[in-house]
Protein backbone atom coordinates (compact mmCIF):
# COMPACT_ATOMS: atom_id res chain seq x y z
CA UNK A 1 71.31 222.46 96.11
CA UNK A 2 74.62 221.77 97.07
CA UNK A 3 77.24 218.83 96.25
CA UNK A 4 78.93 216.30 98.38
CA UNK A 5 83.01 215.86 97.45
CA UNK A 6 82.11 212.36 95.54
CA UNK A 7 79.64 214.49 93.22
CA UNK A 8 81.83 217.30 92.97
CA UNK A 9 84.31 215.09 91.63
CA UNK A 10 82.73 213.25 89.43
CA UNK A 11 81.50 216.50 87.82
CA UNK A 12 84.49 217.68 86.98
CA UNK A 13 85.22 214.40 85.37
CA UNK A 14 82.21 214.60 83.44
CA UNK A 15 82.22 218.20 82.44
CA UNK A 16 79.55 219.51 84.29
CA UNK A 17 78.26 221.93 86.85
CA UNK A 18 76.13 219.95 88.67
CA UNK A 19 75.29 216.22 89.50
CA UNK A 20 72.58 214.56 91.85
CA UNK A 21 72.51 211.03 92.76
CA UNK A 22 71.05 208.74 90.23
CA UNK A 23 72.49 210.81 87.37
CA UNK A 24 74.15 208.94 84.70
CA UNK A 25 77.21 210.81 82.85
CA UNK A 26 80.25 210.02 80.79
CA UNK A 27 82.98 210.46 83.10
CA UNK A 28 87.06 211.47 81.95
CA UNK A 29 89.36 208.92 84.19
CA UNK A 30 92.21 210.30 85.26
CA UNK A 31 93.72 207.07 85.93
CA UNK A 32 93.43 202.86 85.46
CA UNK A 33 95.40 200.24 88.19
CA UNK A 34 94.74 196.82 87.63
CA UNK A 35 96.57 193.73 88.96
CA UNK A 36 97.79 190.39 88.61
CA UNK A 37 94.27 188.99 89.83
CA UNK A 38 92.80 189.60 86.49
CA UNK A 39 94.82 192.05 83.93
CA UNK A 40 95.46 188.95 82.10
CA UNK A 41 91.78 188.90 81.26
CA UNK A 42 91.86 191.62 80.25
CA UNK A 43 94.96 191.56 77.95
CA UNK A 44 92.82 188.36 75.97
CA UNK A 45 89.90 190.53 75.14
CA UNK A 46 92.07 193.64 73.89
CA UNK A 47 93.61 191.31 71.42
CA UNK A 48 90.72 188.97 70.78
CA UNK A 49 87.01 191.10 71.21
CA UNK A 50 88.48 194.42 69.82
CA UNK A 51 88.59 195.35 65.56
CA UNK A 52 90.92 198.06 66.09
CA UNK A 53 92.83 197.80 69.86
CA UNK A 54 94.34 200.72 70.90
CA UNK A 55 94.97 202.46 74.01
CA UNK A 56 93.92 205.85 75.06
CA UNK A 57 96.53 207.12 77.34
CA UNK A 58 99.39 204.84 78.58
CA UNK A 59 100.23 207.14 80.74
CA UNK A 60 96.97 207.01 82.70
CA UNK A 61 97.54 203.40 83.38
CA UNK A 62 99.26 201.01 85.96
CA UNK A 63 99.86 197.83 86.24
CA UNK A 64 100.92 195.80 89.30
CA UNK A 65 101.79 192.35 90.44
CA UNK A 66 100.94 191.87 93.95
CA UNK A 67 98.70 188.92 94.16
CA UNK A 68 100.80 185.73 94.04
CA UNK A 69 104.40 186.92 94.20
CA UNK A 70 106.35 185.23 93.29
CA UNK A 71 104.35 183.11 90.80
CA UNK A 72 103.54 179.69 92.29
CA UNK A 73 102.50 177.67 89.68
CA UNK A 74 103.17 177.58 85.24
CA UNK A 75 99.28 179.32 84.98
CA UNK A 76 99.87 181.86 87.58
CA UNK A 77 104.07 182.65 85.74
CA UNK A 78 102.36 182.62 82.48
CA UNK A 79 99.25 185.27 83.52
CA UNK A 80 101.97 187.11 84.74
CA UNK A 81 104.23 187.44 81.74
CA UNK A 82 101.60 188.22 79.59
CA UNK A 83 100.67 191.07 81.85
CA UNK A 84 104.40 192.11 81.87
CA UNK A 85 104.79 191.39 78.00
CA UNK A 86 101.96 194.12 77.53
CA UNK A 87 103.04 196.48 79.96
CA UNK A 88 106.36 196.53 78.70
CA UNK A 89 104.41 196.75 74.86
CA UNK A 90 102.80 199.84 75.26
CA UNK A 91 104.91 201.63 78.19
CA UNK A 92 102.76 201.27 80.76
CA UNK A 93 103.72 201.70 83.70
CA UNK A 94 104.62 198.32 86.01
CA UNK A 95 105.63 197.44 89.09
CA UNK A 96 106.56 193.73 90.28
CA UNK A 97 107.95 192.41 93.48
CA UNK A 98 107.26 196.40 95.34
CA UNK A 99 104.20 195.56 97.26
CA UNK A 100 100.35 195.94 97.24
CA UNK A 101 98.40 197.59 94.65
CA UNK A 102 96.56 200.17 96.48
CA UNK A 103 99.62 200.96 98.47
CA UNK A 104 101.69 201.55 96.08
CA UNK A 105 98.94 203.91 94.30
CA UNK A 106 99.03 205.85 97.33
CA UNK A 107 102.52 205.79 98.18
CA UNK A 108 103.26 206.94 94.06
CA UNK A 109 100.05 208.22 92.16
CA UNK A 110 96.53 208.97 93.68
CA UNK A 111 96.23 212.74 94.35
CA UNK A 112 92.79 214.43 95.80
CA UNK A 113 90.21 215.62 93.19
CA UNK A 114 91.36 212.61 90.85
CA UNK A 115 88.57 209.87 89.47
CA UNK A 116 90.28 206.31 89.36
CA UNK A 117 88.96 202.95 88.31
CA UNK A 118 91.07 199.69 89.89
CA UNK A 119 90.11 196.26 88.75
CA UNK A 120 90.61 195.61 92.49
CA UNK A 121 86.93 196.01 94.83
CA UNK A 122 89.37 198.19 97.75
CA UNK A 123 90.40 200.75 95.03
CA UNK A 124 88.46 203.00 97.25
CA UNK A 125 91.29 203.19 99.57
CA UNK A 126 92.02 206.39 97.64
CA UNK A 127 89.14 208.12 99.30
CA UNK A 128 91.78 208.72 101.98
CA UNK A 129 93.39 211.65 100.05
CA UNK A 130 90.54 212.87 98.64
CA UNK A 131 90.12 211.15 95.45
CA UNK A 132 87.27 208.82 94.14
CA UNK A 133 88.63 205.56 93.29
CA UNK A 134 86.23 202.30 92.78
CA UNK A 135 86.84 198.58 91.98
CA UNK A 136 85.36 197.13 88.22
CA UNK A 137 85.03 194.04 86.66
CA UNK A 138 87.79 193.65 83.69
CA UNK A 139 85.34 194.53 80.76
CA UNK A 140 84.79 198.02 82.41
CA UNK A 141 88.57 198.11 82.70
CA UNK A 142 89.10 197.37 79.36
CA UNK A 143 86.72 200.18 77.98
CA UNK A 144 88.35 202.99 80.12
CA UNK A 145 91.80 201.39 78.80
CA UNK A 146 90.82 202.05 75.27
CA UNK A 147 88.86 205.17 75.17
CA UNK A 148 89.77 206.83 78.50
CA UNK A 149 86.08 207.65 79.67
CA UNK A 150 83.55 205.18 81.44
CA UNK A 151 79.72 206.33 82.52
CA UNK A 152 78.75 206.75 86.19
CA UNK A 153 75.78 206.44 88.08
CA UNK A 154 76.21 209.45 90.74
CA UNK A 155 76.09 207.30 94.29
CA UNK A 156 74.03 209.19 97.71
CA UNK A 157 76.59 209.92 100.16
CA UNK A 158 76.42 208.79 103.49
CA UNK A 159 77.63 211.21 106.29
CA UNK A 160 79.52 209.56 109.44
CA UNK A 161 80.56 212.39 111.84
CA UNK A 162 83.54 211.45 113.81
CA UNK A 163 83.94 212.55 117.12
CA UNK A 164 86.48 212.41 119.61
CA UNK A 165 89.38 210.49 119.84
CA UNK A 166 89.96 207.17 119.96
CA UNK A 167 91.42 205.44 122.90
CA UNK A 168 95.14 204.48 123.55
CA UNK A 169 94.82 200.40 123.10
CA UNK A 170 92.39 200.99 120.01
CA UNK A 171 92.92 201.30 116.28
CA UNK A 172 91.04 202.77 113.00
CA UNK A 173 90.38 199.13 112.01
CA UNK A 174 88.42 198.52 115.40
CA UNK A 175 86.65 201.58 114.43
CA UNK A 176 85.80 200.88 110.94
CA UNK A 177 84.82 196.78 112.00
CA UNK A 178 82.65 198.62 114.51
CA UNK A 179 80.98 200.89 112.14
CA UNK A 180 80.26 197.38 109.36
CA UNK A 181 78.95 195.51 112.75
CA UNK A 182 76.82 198.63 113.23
CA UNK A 183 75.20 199.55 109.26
CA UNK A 184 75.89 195.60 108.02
CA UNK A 185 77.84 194.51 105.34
CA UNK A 186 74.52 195.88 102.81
CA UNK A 187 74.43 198.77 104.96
CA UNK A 188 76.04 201.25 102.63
CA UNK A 189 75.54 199.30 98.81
CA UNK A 190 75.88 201.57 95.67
CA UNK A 191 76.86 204.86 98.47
CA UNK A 192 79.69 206.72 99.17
CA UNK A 193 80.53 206.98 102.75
CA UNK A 194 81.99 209.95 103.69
CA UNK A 195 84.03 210.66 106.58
CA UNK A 196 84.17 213.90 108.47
CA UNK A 197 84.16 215.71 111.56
CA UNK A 198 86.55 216.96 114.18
CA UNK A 199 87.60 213.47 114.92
CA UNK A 200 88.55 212.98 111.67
CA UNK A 201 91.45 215.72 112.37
CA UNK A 202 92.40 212.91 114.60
CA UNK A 203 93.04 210.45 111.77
CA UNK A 204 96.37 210.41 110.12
CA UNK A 205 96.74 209.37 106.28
CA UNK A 206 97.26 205.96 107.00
CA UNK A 207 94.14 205.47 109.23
CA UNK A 208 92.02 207.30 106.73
CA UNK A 209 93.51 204.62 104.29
CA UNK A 210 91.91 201.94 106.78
CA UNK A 211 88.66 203.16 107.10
CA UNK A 212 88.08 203.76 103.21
CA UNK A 213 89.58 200.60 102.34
CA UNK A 214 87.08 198.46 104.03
CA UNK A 215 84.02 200.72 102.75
CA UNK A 216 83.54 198.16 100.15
CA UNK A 217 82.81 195.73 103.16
CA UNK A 218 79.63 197.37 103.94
CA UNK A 219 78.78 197.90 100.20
CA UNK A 220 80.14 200.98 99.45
CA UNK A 221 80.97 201.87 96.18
CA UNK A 222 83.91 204.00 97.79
CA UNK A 223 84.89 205.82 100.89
CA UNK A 224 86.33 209.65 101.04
CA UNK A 225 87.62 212.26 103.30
CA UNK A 226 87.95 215.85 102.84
CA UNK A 227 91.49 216.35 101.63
CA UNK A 228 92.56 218.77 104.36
CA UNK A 229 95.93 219.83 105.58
CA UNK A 230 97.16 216.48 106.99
CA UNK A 231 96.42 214.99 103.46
CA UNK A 232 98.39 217.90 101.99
CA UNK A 233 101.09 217.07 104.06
CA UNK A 234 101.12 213.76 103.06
CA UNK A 235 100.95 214.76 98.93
CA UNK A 236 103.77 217.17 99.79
CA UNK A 237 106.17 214.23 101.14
CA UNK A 238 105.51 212.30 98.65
CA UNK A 239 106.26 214.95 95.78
CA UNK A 240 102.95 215.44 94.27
CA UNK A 241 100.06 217.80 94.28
CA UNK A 242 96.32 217.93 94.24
CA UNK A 243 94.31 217.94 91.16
CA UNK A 244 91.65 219.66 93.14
CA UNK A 245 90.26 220.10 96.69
CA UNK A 246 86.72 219.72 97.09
CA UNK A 247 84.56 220.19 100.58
CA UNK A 248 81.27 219.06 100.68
CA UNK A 249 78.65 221.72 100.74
CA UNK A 250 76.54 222.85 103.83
CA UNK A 251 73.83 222.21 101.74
CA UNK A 252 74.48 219.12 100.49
CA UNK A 253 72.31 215.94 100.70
CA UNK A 254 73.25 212.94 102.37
CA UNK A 255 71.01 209.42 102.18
CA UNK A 256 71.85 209.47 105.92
CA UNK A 257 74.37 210.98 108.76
CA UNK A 258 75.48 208.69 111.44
CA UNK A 259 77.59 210.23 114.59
CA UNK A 260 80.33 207.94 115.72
CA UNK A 261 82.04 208.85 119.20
CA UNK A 262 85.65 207.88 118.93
CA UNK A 263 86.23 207.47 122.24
CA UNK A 264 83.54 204.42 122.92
CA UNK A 265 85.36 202.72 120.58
CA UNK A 266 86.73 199.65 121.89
CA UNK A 267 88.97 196.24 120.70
CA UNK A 268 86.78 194.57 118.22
CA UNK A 269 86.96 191.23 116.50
CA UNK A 270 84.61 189.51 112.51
CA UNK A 271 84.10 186.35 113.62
CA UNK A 272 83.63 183.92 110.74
CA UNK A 273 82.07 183.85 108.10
CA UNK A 274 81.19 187.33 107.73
CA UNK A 275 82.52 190.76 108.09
CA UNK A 276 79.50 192.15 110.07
CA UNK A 277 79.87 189.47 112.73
CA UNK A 278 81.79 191.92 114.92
CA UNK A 279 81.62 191.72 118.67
CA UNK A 280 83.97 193.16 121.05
CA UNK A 281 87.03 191.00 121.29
CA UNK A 282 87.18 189.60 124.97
CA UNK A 283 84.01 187.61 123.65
CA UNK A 284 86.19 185.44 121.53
CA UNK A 285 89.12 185.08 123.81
CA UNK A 286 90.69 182.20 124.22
CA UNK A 287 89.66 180.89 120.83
CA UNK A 288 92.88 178.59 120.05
CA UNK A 289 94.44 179.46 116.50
CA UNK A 290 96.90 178.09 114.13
CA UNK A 291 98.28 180.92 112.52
CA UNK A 292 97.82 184.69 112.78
CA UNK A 293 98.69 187.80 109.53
CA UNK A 294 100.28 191.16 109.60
CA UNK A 295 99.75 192.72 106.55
CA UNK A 296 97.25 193.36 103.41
CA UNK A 297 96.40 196.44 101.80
CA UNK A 298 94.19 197.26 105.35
CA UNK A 299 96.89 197.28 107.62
CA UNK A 300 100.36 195.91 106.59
CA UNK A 301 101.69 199.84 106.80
CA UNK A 302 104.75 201.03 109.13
CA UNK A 303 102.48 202.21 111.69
CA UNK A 304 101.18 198.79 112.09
CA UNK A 305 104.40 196.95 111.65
CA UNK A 306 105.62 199.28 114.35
CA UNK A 307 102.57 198.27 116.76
CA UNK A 308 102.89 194.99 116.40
CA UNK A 309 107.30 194.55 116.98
CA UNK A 310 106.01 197.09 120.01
CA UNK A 311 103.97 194.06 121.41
CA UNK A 312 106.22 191.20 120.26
CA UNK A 313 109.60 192.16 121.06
CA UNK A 314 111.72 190.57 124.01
CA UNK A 315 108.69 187.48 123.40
CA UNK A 316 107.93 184.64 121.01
CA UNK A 317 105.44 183.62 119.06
CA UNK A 318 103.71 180.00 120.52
CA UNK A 319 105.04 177.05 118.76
CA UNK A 320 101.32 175.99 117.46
CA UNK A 321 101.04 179.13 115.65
CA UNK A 322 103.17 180.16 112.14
CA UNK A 323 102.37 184.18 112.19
CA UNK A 324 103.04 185.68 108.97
CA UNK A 325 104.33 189.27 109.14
CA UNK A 326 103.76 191.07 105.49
CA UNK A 327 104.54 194.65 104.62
CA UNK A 328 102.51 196.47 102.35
CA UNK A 329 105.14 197.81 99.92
CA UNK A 330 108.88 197.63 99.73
CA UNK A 331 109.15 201.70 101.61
CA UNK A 332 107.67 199.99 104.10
CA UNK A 333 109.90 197.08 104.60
CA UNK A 334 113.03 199.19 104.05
CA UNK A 335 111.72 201.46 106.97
CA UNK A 336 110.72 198.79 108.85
CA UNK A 337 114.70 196.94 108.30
CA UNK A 338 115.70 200.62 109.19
CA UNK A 339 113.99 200.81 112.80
CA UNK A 340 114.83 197.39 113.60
CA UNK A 341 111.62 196.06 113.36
CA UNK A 342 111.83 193.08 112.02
CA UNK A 343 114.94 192.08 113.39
CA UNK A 344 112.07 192.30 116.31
CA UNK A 345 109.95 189.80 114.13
CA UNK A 346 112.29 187.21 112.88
CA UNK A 347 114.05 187.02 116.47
CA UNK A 348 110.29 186.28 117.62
CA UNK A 349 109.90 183.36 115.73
CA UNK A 350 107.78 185.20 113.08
CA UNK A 351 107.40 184.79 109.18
CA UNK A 352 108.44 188.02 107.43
CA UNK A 353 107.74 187.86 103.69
CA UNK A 354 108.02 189.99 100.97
CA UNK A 355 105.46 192.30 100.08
CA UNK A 356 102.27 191.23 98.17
CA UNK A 357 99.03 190.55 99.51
CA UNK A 358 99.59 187.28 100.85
CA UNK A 359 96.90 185.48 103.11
CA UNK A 360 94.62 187.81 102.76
CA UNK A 361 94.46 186.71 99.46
CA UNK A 362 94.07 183.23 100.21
CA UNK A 363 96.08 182.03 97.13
CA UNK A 364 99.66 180.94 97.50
CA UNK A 365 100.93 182.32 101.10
CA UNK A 366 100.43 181.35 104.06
CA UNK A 367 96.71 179.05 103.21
CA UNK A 368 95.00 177.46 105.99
CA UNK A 369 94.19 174.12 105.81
CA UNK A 370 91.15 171.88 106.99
CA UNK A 371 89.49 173.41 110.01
CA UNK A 372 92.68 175.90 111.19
CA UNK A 373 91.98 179.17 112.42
CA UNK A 374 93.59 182.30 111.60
CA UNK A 375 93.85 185.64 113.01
CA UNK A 376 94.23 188.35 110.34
CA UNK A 377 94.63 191.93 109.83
CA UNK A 378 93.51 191.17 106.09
CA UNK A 379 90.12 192.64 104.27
CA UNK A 380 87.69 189.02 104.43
CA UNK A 381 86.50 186.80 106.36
CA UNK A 382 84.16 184.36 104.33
CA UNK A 383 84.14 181.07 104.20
CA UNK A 384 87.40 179.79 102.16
CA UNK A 385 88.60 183.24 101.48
CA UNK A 386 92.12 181.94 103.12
CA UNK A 387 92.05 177.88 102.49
CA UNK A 388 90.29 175.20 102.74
CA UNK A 389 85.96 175.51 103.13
CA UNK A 390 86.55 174.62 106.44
CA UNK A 391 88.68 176.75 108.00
CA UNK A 392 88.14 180.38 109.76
CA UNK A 393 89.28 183.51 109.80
CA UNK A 394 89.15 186.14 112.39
CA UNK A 395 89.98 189.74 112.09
CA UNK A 396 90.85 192.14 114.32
CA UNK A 397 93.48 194.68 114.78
CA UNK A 398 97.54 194.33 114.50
CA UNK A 399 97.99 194.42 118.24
CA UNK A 400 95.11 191.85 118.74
CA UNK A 401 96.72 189.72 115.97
CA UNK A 402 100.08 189.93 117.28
CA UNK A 403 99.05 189.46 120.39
CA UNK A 404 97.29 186.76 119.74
CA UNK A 405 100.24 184.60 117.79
CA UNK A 406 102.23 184.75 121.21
CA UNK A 407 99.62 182.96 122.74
CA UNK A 408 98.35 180.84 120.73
CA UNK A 409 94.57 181.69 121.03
CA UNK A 410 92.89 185.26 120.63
CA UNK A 411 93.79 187.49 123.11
CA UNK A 412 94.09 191.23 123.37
CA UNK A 413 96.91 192.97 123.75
């Protein structure tokens, strides 16, 4: 029986020739991100639960501030110094003030074949080149910190076949809202969906990126693509190489295949409170909103930026709306500066911040207050994920969002 790329790479990590899902093994990690949201945690236990701390591989490690940059309040500046107090400790690599955890990772470590563990739930953004990465919970961060390994129960693998190509007007984040609409946001828990196909050829890095990072929205333990060429291409520009290439079998066994036809894709909006509320946008417009987000580890890349200063420029954003434009890392806010686009922004009227995660988030940028609306290109939608209880959040697609914050109520572009 063959193996799916999740279980070939996770038995290489454990040692083996052969998994099958439900398996349990002891698993090498190749490498460990966490992030301001709780690294802090798990700095307290090293020191306080362990009788002999030590740390099995700095090198494997990363550690990134991205959550609530700059601090905002004493707790939140003194989390944050004991995360860089520890970094800076044991040489572990850290990055403050450069952008989004799981761009950054991309942008500067994950390579295909690799097994990584984030103490972030959209760590499977890495699935895009061809790696496995999957969120923990700080305790199972700590244990891979300190002896390098974790255990694994082998996920099934889902199979959705992309075909065609998607339409000019429509993005890889109506597709993937579509597909969580379609399954639900259980529709994929404990699995790995994998993406494949010839309209997958279609998909550049950065939409892969989107599509993997919101697997965790239907329950996915992570998303994955076939690292071909145009993931290759990618490594290559940004000065790495693969640890290994894996293709799924012809023989390999899949939970369940879906086939997805690119081109019936059309402009989609997650009403609130949930992520599977997805309808096709013109069913929501005219919805008035108070503030609308560019950005988040989803969508806050240079192709996005460059979408939405396409839709914005030579306009301005309504005066009831305070639209927050966020890029994902420092590259791609320098790029950005360097094609003008956010001279585009800022002459619009728009809020361009530095890069972090922002309202997505929900923490110290950009929060909603009692019963606003937002438009967002961020990962959730439940209830007080970006404010007050009362408040909503939409999400759709940059041009929807930026189209939107011109006039004042959800539109499409």
């Amino acid at each position: 029986m063959g193996m799916t790329i999740a279980e070939k790479i996770i038995a290489a990590a454990a040692g083996v020739d052969h998994v099958k899902p439900g398996d349990i093994h002891t698993v090498n990690l190749d490498r460990l991100m966490s992030n301001d949201g709780t690294t802090h945690l798990t700095v307290d236990m090293y020191h306080n639960k362990l009788t002999n701390p030590r740390i099995a591989d700095p090198e494997k490690l990363v550690f990134i501030v991205d959550h609530n940059v700059p601090a905002d309040n004493p707790k939140t500046a003194a989390a944050q110094k004991k995360m860089r107090d520890f970094a800076r400790e044991h040489q572990i690599d850290f990055w403050e003030g450069k952008g989004v955890c799981h761009q950054i990772m991309m942008e500067n470590y994950v390579c295909p074949g690799e097994l990584i563990f984030g103490a972030d739930s959209h760590t499977c953004t890495y699935g895009a080149l061809g790696a496995f990465g999957t969120g923990v919970g700080c305790t199972d961060f700590l244990y891979g910190m300190v002896t390098g390994t974790s255990w694994v129960l082998v996920p099934e693998s889902v199979k959705f076949n992309l075909v065609g190509k998607l339409p000019e007007g429509v993005y890889p984040r109506d597709l993937m809202l579509t597909i969580i609409g379609q399954i639900g946001a259980n529709g994929c828990n404990y699995q790995v969906m994998e993406f494949c196909g010839e309209g997958a050829k279609t998909l550049s890095v950065n939409d892969r990126m989107v599509l993997c990072n919101l697997s965790v929205e239907a329950g996915a333990k992570t998303g994955i693509f076939e690292a071909d060429e145009i993931a290759l291409a990618y490594l290559e520009e940004h000065g790495r190489k693969p640890k290994a290439v894996y293709k799924s079998d012809p023989d390999a066994v899949y939970a369940r295949e879906y086939t997805i036809d690119l081109s019936a894709i059309q402009p989609v909006i997650a009403r609130p409170d949930f992520v599977d509320d997805v309808v096709p946008a013109k069913e929501v417009c005219g919805v008035k909103i108070d503030e609308a987000f560019l950005g988040s580890c989803n969508n806050g890349r240079i192709e996005e930026l460059r979408i939405g200063a396409g839709i914005i420029k030579g306009k301005k954003v309504a005066d009831s709306v305070r639209f927050l434009v966020v890029p994902a890392s420092l590259s791609v806010y320098k790029q950005a500066l360097k094609e003008g686009l956010i001279d585009i922004f800022m002459e619009s009227g728009a809020i361009v911040m530095n890069p972090n995660c922002s309202v997505c988030w929900g923490s110290c940028q950009g929060v909603i207050g009692e019963n606003e609306v937002l438009i967002s290109t961020g990962t959730r939608n439940f209830k007080g994920r970006a404010g007050h209880p009362s408040s909503k959040v939409y999400l759709g697609s940059a041009a929807t969002v930026t189209a939107s914050a011109i006039a004042g109520e959800i539109t499409l572009a």
